[in-house]
N, C-alpha and C. Protein backbone atom coordinates (compact mmCIF):
# COMPACT_ATOMS: atom_id res chain seq x y z
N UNK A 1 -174.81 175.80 12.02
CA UNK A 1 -175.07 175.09 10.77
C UNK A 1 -176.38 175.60 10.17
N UNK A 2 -176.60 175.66 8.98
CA UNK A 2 -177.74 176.23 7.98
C UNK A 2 -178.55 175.34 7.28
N UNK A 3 -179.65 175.43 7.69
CA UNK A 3 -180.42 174.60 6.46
C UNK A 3 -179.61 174.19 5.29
N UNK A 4 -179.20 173.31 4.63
CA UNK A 4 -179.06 172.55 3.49
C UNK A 4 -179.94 172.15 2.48
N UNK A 5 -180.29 172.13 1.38
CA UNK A 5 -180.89 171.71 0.78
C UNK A 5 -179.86 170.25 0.26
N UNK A 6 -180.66 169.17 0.42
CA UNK A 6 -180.11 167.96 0.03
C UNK A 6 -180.96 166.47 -1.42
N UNK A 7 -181.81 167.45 -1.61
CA UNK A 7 -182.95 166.87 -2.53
C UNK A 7 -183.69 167.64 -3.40
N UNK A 8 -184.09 167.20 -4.55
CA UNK A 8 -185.15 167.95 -4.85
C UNK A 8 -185.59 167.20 -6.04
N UNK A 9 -186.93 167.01 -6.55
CA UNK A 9 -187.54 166.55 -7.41
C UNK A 9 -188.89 166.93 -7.73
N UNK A 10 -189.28 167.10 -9.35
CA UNK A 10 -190.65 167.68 -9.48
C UNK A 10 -191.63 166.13 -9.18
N UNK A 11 -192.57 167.24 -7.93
CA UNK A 11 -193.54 166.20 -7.27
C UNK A 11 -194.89 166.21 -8.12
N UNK A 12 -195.00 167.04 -8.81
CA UNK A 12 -196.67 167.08 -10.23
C UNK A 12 -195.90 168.80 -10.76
N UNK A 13 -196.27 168.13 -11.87
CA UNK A 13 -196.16 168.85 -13.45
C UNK A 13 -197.54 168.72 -14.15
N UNK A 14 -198.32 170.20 -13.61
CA UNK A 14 -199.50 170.44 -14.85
C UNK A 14 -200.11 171.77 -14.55
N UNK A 15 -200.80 171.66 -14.31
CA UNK A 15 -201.51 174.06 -14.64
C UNK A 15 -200.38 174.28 -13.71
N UNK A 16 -200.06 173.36 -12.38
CA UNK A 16 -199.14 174.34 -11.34
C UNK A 16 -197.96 173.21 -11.17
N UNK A 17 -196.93 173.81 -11.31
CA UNK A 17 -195.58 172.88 -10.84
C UNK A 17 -195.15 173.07 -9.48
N UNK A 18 -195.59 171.57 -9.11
CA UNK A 18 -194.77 171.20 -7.47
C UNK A 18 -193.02 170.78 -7.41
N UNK A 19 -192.82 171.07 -6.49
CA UNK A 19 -191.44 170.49 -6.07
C UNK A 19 -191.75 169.88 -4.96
N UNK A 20 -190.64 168.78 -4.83
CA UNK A 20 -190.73 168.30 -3.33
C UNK A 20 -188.82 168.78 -3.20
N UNK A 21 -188.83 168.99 -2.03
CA UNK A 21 -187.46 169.81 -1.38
C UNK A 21 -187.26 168.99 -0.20
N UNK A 22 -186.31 168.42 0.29
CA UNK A 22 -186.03 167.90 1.16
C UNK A 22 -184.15 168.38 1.67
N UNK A 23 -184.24 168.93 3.22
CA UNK A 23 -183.47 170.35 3.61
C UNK A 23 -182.88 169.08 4.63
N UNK A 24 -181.57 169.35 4.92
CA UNK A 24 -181.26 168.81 6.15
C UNK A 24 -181.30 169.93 7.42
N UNK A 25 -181.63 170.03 8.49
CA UNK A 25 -181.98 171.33 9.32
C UNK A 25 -180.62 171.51 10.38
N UNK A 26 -180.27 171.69 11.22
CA UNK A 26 -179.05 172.62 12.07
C UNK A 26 -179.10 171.64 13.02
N UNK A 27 -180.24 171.03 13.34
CA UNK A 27 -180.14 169.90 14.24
C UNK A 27 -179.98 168.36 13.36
N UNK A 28 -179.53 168.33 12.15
CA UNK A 28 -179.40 167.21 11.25
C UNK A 28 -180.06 166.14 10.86
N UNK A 29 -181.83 166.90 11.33
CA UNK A 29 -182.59 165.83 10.74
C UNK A 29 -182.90 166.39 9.42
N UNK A 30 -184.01 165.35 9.11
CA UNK A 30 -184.04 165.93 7.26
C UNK A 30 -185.17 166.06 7.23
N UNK A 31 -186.35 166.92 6.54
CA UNK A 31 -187.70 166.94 6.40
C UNK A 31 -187.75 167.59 4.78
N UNK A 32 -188.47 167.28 4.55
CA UNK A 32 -189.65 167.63 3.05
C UNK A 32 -190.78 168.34 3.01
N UNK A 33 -190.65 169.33 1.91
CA UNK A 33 -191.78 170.47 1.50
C UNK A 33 -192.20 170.36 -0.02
N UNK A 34 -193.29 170.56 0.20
CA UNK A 34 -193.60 171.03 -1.31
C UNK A 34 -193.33 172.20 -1.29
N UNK A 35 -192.92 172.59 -3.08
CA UNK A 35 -192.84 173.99 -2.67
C UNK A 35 -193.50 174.69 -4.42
N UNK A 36 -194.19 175.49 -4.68
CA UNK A 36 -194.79 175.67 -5.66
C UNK A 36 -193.79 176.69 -6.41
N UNK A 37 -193.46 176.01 -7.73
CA UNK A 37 -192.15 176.53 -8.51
C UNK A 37 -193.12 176.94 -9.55
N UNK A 38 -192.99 178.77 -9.52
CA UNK A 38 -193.82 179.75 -10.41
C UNK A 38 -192.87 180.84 -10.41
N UNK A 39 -193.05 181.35 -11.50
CA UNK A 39 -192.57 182.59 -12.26
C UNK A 39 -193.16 183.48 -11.92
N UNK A 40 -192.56 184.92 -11.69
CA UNK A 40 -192.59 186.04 -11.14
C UNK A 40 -193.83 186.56 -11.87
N UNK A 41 -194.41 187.64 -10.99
CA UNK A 41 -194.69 188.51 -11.15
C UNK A 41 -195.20 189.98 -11.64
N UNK A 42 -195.74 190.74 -12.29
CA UNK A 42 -196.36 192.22 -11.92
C UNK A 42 -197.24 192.41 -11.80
N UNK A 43 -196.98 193.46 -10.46
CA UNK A 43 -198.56 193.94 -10.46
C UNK A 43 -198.56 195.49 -10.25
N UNK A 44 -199.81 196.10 -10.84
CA UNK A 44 -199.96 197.25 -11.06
C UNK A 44 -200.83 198.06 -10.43
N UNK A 45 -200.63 199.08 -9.45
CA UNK A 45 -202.15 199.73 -8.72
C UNK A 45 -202.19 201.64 -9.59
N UNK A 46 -203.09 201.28 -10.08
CA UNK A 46 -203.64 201.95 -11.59
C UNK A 46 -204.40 203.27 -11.01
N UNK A 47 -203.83 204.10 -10.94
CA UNK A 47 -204.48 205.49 -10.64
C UNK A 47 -204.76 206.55 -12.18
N UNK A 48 -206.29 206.59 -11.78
CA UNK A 48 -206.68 207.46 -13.18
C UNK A 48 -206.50 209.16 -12.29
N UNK A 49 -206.51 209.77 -13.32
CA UNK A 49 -206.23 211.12 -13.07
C UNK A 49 -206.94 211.84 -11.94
N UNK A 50 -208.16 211.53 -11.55
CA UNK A 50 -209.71 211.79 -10.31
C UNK A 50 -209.32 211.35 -9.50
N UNK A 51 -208.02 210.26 -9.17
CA UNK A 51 -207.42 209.89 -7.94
C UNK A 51 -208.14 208.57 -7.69
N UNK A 52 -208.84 207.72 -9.28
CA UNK A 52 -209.41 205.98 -8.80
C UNK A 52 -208.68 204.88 -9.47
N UNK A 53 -208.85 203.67 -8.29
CA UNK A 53 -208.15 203.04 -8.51
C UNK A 53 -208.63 202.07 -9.45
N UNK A 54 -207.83 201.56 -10.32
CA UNK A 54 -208.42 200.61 -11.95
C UNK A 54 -208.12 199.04 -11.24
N UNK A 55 -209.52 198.66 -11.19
CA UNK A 55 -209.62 196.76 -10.26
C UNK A 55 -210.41 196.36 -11.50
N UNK A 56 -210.31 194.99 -11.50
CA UNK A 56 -210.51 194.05 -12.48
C UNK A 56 -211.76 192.91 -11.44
N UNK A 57 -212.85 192.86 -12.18
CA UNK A 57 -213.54 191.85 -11.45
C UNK A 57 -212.98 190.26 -12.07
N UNK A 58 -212.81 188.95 -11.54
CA UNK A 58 -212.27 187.89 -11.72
C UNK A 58 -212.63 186.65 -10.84
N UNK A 59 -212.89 185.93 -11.79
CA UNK A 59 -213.75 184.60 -11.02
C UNK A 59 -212.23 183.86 -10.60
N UNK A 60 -211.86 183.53 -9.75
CA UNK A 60 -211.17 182.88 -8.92
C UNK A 60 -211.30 181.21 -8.21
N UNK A 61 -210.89 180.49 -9.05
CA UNK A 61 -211.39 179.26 -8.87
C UNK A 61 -210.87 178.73 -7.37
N UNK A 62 -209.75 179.29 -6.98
CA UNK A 62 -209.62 178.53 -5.17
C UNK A 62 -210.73 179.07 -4.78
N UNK A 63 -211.12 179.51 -4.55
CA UNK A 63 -212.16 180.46 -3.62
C UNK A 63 -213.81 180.44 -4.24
N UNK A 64 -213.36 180.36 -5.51
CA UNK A 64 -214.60 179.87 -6.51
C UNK A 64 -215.94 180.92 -5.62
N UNK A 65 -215.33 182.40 -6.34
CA UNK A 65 -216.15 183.33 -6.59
C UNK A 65 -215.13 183.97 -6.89
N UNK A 66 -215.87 185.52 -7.66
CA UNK A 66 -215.58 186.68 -8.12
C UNK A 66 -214.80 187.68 -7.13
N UNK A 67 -213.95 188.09 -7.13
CA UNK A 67 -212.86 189.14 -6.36
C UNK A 67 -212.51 190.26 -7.04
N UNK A 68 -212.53 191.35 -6.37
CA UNK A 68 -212.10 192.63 -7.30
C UNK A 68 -210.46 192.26 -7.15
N UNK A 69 -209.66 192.45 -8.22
CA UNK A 69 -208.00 192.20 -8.06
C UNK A 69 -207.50 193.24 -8.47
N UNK A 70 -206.26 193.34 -8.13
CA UNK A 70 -205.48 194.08 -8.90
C UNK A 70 -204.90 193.76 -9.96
N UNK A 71 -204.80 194.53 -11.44
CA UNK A 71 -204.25 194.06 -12.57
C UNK A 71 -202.82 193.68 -12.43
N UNK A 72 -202.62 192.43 -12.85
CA UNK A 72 -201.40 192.09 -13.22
C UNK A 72 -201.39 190.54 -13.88
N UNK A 73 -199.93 190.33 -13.80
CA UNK A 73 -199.80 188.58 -14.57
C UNK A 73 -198.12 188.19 -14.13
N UNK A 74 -198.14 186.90 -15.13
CA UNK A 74 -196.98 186.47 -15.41
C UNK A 74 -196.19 187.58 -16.14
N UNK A 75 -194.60 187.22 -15.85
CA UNK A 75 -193.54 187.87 -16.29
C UNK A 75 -193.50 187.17 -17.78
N UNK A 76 -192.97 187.48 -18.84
CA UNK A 76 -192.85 186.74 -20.23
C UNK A 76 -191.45 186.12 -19.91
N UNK A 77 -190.64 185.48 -20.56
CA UNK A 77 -189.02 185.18 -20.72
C UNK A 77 -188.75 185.78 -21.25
N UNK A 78 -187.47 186.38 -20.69
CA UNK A 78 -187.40 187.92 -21.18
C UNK A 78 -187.58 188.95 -21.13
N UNK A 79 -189.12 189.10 -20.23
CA UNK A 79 -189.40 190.14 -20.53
C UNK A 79 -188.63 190.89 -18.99
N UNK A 80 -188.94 192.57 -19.34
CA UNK A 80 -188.40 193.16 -18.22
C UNK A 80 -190.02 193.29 -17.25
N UNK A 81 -189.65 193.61 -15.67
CA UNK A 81 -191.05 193.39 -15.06
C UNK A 81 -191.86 194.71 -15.60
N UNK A 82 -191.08 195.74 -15.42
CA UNK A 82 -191.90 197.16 -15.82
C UNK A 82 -192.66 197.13 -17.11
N UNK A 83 -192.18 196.21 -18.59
CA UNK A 83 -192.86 196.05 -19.72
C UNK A 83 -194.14 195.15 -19.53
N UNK A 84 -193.92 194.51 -18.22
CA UNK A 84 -194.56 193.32 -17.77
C UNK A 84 -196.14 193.90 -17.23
N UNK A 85 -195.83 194.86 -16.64
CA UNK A 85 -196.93 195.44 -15.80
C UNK A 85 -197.69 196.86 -16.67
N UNK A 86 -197.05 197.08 -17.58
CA UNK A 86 -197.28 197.86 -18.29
C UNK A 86 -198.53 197.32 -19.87
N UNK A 87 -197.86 196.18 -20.10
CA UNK A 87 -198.41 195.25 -20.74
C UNK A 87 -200.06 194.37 -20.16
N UNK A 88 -199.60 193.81 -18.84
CA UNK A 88 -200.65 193.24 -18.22
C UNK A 88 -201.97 194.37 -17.93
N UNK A 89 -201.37 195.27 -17.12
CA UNK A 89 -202.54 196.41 -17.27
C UNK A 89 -203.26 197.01 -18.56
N UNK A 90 -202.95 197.00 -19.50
CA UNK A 90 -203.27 197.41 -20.81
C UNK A 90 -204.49 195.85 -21.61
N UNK A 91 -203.71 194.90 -21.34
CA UNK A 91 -204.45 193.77 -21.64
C UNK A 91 -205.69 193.60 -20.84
N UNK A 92 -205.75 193.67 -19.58
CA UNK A 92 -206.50 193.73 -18.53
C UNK A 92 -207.76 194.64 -18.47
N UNK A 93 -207.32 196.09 -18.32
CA UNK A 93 -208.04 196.56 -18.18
C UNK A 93 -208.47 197.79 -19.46
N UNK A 94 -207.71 197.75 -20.61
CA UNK A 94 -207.54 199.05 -21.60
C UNK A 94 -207.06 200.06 -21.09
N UNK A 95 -206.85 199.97 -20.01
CA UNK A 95 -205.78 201.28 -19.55
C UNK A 95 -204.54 201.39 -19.67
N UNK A 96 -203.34 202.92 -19.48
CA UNK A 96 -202.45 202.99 -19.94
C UNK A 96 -202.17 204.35 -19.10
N UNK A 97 -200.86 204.32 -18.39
CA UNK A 97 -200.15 205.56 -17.77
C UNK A 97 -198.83 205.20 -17.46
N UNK A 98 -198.41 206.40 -16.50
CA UNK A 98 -196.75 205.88 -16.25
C UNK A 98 -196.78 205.34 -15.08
N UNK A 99 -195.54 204.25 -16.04
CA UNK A 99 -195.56 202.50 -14.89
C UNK A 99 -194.47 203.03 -14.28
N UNK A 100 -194.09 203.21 -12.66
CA UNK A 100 -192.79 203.93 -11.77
C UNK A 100 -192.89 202.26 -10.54
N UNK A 101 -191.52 201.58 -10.66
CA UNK A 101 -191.56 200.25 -9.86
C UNK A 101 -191.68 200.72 -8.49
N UNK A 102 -192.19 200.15 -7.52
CA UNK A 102 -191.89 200.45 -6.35
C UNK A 102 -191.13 199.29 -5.45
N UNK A 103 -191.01 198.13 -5.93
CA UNK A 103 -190.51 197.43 -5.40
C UNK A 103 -190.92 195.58 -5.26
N UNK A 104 -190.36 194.67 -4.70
CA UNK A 104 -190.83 193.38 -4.88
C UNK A 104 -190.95 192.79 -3.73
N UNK A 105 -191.54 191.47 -3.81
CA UNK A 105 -191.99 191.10 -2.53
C UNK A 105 -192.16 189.19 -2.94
N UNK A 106 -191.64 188.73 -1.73
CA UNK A 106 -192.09 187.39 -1.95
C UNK A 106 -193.38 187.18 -1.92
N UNK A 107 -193.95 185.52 -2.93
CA UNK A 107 -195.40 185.57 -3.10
C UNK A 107 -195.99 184.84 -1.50
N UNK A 108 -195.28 184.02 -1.27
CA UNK A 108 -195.28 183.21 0.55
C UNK A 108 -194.45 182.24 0.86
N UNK A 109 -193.88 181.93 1.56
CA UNK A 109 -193.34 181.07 2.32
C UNK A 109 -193.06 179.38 1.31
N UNK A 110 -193.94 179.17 0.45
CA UNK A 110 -193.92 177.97 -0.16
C UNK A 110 -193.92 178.09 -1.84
N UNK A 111 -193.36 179.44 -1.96
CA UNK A 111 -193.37 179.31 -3.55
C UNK A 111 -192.06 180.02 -4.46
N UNK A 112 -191.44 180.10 -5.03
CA UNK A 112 -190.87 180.66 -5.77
C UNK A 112 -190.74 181.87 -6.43
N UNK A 113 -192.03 182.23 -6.39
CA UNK A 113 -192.19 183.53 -7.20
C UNK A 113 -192.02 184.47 -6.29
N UNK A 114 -191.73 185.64 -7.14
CA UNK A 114 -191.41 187.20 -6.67
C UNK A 114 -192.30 188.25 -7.21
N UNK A 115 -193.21 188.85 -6.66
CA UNK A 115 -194.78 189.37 -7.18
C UNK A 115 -193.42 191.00 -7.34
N UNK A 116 -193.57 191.63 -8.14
CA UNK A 116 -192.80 192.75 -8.75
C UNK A 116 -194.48 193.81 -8.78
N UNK A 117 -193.92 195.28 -7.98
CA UNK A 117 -194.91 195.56 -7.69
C UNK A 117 -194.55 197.22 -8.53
N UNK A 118 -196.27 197.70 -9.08
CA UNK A 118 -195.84 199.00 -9.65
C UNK A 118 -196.69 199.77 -9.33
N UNK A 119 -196.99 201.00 -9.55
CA UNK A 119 -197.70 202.21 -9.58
C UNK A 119 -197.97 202.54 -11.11
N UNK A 120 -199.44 203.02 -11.49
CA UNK A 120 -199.31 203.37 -12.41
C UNK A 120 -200.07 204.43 -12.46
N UNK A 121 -199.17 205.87 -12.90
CA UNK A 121 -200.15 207.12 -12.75
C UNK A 121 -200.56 207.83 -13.76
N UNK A 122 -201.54 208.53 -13.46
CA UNK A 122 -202.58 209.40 -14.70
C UNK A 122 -203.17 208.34 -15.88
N UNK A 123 -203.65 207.09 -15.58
CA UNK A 123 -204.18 205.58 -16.33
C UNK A 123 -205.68 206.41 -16.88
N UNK A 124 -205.52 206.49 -18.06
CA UNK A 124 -206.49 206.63 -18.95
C UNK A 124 -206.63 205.19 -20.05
N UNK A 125 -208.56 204.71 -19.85
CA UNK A 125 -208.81 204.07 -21.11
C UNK A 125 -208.40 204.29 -22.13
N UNK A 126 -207.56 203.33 -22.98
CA UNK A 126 -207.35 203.67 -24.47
C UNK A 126 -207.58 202.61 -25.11
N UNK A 127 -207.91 201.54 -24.77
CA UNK A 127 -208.49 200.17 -25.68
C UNK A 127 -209.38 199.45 -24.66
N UNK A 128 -210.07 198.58 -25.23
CA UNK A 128 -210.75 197.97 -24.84
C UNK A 128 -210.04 196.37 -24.47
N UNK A 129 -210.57 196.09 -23.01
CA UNK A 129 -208.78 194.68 -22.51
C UNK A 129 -209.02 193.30 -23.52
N UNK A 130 -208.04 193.00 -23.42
CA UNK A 130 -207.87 191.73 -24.54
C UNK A 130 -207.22 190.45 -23.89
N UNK A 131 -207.74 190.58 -22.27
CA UNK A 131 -207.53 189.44 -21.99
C UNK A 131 -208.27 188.66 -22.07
N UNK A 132 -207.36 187.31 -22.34
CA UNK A 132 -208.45 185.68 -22.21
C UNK A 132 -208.84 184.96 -20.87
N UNK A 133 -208.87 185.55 -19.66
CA UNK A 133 -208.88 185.05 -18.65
C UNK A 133 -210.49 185.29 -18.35
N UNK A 134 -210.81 184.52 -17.16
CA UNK A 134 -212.14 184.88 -16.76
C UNK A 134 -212.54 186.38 -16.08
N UNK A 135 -212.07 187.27 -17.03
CA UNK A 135 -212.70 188.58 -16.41
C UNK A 135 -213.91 189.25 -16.49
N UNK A 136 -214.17 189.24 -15.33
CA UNK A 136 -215.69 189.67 -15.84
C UNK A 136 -215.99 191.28 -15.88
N UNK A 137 -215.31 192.15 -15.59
CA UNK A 137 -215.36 193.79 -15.57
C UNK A 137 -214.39 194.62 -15.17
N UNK A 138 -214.39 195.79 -15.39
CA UNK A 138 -213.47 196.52 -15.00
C UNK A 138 -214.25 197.64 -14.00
N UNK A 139 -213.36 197.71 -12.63
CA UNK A 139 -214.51 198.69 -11.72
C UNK A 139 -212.79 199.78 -11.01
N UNK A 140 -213.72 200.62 -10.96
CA UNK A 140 -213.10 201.97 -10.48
C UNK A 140 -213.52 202.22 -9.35
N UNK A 141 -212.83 202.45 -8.07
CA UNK A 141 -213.13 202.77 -6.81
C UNK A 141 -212.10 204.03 -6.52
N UNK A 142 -212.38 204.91 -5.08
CA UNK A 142 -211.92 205.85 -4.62
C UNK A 142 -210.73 205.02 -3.76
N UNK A 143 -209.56 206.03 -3.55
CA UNK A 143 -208.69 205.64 -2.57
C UNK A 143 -209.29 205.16 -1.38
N UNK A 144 -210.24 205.75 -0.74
CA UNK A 144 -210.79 204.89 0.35
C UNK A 144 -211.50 203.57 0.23
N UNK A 145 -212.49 203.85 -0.97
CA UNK A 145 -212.74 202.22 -1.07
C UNK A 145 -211.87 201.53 -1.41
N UNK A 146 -210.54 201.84 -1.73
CA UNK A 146 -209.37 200.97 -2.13
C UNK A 146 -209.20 200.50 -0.94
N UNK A 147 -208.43 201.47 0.01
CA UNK A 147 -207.99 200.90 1.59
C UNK A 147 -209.08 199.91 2.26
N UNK A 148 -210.28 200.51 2.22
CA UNK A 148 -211.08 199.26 2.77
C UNK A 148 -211.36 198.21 2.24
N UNK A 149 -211.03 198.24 0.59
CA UNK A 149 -211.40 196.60 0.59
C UNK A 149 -209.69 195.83 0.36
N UNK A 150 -208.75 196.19 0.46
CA UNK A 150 -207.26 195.69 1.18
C UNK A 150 -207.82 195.17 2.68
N UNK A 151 -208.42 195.92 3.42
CA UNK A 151 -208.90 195.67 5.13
C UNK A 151 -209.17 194.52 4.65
N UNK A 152 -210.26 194.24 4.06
CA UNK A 152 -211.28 192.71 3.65
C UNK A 152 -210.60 191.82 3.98
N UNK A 153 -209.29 192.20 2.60
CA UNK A 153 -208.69 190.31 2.50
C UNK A 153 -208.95 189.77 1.54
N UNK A 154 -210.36 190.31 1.06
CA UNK A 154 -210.98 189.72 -0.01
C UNK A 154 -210.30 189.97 -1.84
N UNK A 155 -208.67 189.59 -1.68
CA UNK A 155 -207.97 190.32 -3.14
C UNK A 155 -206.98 189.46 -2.92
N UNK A 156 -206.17 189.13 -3.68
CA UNK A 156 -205.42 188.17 -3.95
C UNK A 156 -204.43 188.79 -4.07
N UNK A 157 -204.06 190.15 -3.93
CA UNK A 157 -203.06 191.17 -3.52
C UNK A 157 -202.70 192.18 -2.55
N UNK A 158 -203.42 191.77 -1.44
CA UNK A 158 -203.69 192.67 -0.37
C UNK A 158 -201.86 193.48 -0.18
N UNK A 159 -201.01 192.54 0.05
CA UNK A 159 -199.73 192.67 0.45
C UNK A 159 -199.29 193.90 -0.86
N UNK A 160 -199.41 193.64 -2.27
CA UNK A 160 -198.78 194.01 -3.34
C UNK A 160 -199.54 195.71 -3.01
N UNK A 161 -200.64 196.05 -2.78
CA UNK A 161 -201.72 196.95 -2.80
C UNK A 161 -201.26 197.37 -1.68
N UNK A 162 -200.81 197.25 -0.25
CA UNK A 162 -200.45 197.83 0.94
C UNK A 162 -199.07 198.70 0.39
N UNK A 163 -198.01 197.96 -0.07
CA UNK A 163 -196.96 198.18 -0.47
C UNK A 163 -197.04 199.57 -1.47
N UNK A 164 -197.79 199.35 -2.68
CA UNK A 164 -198.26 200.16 -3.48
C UNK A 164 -198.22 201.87 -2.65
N UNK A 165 -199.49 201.28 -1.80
CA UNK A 165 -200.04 202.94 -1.45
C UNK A 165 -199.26 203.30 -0.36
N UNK A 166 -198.49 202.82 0.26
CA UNK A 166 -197.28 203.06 1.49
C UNK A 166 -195.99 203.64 0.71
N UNK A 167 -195.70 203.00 -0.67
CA UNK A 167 -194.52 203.79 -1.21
C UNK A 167 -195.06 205.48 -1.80
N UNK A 168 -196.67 205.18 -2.30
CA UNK A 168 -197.06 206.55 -2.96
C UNK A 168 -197.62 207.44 -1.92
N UNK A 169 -197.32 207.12 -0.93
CA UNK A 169 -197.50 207.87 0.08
C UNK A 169 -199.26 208.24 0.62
N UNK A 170 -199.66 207.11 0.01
CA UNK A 170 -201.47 207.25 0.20
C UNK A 170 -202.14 206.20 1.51
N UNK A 171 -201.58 206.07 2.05
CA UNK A 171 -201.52 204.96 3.21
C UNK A 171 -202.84 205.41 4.14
């Protein structure tokens, strides 16, 4: 017998939408999860032509400090993910190259979303970013300081960024 889902109702509606889920399990008891119901995905690991990677500095309110991230966002309705990541990086950081998907990945265990992951190569500045979020800079590091600060932890995409440089063969 398979997990069941036998319930479900929104548990808070506001910046983040909860669910509560309640599963009947293989042994036929019943238990309840929250589960955080969010929309997909892109993200982009931005290689300029010198072989650096394009990170976004960003104040991060769980953690409530600044993290170098990788550019990306929400999917639009509608939109396709590749216009998605192509778009977000451009807003983000004024950069612009060719967006090639590499693949998707769940965001964890308790959420809904599907983080849609890209490569983007030969990323040259061509505007200045026009996002409204708390960004505070745009910083350029070498493939190695890339890999070591993935080691950290300290990125809110470690998984999307492993994936990245394992499909482009920069591991």
């Amino acid at each position: 017998m398979a997990w069941e889902r036998v319930d479900e109702r929104v548990a808070y509606d506001g910046y983040r939408r909860l669910l509560a889920r309640r599963y009947r399990l293989p042994d036929g008891s019943e238990r309840e999860f929250e589960i955080k119901d969010e929309r997909p995905t892109a993200v982009v690991v931005a290689l300029t032509p010198e072989q650096q990677v394009v990170l976004v500095r960003e104040f991060r309110p769980g953690v409530e400090e600044e993290l170098l991230e990788i550019p990306g966002g929400l999917i639009d309705e509608g939109e396709e993910p590749a216009t998605a990541a192509a778009r977000e990086l451009l807003e983000e950081t004024g950069h612009r190259g060719e967006v090639a998907a590499l693949g998707s990945m769940v965001d964890c265990a308790y959420s809904t979303r599907i983080r849609h992951v890209f490569a983007a190569t030969g990323c040259e500045r061509v505007a200045e970013p026009t996002a409204e979020d708390a960004q505070l800079g745009i910083v350029l590091v070498s493939l190695d300081e890339f890999r070591e600060h993935l080691r950290t932890g300290r990125c809110t995409d470690v998984g999307p960024g492993y994936l990245a440089l394992d499909r482009l063969g920069l591991l």
